[in-house]
C-alpha atoms as a PDB file:
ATOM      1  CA  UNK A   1     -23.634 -14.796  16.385  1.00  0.00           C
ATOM      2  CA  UNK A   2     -20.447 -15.173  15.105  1.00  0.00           C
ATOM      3  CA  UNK A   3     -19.333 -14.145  11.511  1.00  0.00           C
ATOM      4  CA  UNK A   4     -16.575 -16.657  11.017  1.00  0.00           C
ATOM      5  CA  UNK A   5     -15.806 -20.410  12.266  1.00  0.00           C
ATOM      6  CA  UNK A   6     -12.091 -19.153  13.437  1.00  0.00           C
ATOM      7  CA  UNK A   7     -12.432 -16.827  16.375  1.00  0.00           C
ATOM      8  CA  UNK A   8      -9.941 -14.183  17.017  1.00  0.00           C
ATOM      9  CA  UNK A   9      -7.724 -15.303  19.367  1.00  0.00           C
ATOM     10  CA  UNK A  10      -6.988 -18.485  16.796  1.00  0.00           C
ATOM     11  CA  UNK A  11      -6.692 -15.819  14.217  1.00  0.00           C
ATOM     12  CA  UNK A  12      -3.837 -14.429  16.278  1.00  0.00           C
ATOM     13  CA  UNK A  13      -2.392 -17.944  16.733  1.00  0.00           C
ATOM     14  CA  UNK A  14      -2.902 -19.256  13.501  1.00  0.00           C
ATOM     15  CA  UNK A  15      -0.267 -15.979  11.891  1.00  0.00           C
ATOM     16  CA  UNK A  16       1.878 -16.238  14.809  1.00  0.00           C
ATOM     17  CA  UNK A  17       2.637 -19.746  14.460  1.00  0.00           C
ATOM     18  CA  UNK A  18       3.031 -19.033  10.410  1.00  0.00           C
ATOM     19  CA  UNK A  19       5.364 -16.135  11.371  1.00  0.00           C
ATOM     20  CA  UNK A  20       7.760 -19.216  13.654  1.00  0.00           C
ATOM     21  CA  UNK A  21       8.228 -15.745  15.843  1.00  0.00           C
ATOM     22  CA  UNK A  22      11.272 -16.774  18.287  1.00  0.00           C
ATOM     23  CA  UNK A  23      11.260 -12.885  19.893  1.00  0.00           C
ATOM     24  CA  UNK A  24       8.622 -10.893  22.004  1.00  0.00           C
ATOM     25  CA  UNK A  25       6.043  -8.416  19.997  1.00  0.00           C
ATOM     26  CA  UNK A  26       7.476  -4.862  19.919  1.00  0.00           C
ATOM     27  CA  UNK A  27       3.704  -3.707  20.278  1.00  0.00           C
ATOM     28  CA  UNK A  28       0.230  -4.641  20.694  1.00  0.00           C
ATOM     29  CA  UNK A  29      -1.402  -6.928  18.209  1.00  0.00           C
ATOM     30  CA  UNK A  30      -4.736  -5.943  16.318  1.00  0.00           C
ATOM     31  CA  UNK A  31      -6.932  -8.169  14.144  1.00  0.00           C
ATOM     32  CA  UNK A  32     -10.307  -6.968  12.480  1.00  0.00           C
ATOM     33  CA  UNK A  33     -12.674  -9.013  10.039  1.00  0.00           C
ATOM     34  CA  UNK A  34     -12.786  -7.959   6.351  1.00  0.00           C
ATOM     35  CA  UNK A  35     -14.621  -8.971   3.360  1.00  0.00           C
ATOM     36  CA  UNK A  36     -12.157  -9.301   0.270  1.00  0.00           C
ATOM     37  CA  UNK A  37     -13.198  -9.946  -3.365  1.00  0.00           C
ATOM     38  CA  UNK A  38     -12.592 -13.376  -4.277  1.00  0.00           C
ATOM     39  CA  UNK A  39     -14.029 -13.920  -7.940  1.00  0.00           C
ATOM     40  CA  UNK A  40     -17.523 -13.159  -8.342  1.00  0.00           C
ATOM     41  CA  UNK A  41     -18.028 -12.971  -4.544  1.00  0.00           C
ATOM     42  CA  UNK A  42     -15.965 -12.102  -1.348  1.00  0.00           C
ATOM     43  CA  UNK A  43     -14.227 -14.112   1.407  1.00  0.00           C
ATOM     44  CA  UNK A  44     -14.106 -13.342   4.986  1.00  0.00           C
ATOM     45  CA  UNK A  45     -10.747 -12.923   6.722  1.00  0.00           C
ATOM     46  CA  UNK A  46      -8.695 -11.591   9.734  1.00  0.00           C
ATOM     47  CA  UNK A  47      -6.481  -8.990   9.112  1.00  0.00           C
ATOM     48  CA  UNK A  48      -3.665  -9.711  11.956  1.00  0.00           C
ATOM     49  CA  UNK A  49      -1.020  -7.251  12.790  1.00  0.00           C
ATOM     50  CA  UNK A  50       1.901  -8.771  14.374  1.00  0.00           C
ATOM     51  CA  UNK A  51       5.054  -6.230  15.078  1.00  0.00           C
ATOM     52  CA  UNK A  52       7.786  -8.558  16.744  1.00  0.00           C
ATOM     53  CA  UNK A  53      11.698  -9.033  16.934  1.00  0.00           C
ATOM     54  CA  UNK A  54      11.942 -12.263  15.017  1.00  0.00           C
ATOM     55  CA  UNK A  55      11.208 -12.311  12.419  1.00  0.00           C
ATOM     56  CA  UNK A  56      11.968  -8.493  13.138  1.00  0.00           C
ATOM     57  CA  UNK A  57       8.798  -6.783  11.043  1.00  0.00           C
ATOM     58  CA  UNK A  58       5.719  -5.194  11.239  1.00  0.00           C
ATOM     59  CA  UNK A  59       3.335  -8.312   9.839  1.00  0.00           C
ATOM     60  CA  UNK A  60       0.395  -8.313   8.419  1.00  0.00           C
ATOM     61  CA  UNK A  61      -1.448 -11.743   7.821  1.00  0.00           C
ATOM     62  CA  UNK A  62      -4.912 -12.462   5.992  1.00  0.00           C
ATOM     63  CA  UNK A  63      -6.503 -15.526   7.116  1.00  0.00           C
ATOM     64  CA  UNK A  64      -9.778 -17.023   6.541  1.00  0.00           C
ATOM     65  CA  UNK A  65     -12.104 -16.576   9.051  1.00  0.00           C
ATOM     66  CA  UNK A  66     -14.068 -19.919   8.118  1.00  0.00           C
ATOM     67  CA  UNK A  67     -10.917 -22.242   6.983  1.00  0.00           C
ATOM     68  CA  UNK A  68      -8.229 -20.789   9.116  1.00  0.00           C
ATOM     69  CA  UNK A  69      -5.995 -21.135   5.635  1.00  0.00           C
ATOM     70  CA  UNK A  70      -3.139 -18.321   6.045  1.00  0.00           C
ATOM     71  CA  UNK A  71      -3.840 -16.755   2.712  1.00  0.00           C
ATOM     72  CA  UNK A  72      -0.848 -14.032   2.771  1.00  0.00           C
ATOM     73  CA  UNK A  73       1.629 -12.344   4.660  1.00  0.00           C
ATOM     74  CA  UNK A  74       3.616  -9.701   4.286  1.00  0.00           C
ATOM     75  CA  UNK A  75       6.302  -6.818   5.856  1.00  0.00           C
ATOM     76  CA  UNK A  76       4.640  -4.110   6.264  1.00  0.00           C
ATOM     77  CA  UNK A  77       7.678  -2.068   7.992  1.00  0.00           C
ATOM     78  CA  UNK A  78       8.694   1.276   6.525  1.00  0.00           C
ATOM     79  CA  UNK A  79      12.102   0.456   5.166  1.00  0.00           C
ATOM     80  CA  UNK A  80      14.598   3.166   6.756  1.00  0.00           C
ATOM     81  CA  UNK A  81      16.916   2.668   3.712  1.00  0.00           C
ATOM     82  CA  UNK A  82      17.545   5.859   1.501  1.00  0.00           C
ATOM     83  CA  UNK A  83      15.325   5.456  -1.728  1.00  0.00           C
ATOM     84  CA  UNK A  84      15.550   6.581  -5.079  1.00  0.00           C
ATOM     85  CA  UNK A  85      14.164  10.328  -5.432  1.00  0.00           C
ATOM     86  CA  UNK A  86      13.802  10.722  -1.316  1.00  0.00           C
ATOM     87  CA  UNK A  87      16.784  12.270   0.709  1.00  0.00           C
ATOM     88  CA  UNK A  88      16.418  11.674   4.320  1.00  0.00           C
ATOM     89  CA  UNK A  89      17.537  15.021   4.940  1.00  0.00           C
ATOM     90  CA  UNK A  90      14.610  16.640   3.500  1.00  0.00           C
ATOM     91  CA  UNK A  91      12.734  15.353   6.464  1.00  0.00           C
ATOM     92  CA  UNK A  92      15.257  17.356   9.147  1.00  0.00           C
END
């Protein structure tokens, strides 16, 4: 039986068409189900991992797996920029 209403192929299209991606994925997708606190209880989502060129970023989307409702998104890309108190040379 299945945990959710949303199965996970419209989990993937559900953050994809969120994402408007115009560009090709840079590498495989992944989705899993999760419970996450919500109040006094938990909700069941998809985590879905989307890495494509636009909008260039390694996305992650939580969606409810009964509602289909895209809940958040976010960048989760390592940012190659130089940050405060880390010197990309250490790392050479």
């Amino acid at each position: 039986a299945a945990l959710g209403k949303l199965g996970v192929e419209n989990a993937y299209d559900l953050a994809w068409n969120n994402l408007r991606v115009s560009g090709s994925l840079l590498a495989e997708p992944a989705a899993r189900l999760v419970y996450t606190p919500e109040g006094t209880g938990f909700r069941l989502n998809y985590i879905v991992d989307l890495n494509v060129q636009a909008p260039y970023g390694a996305w992650q989307s939580r969606i409810d797996a009964m509602s289909g409702e895209v809940l958040e998104v976010r960048d989760t890309a390592v940012s190659r920029l130089k940050r405060e108190g880390i010197d990309p040379g250490d790392y050479r």
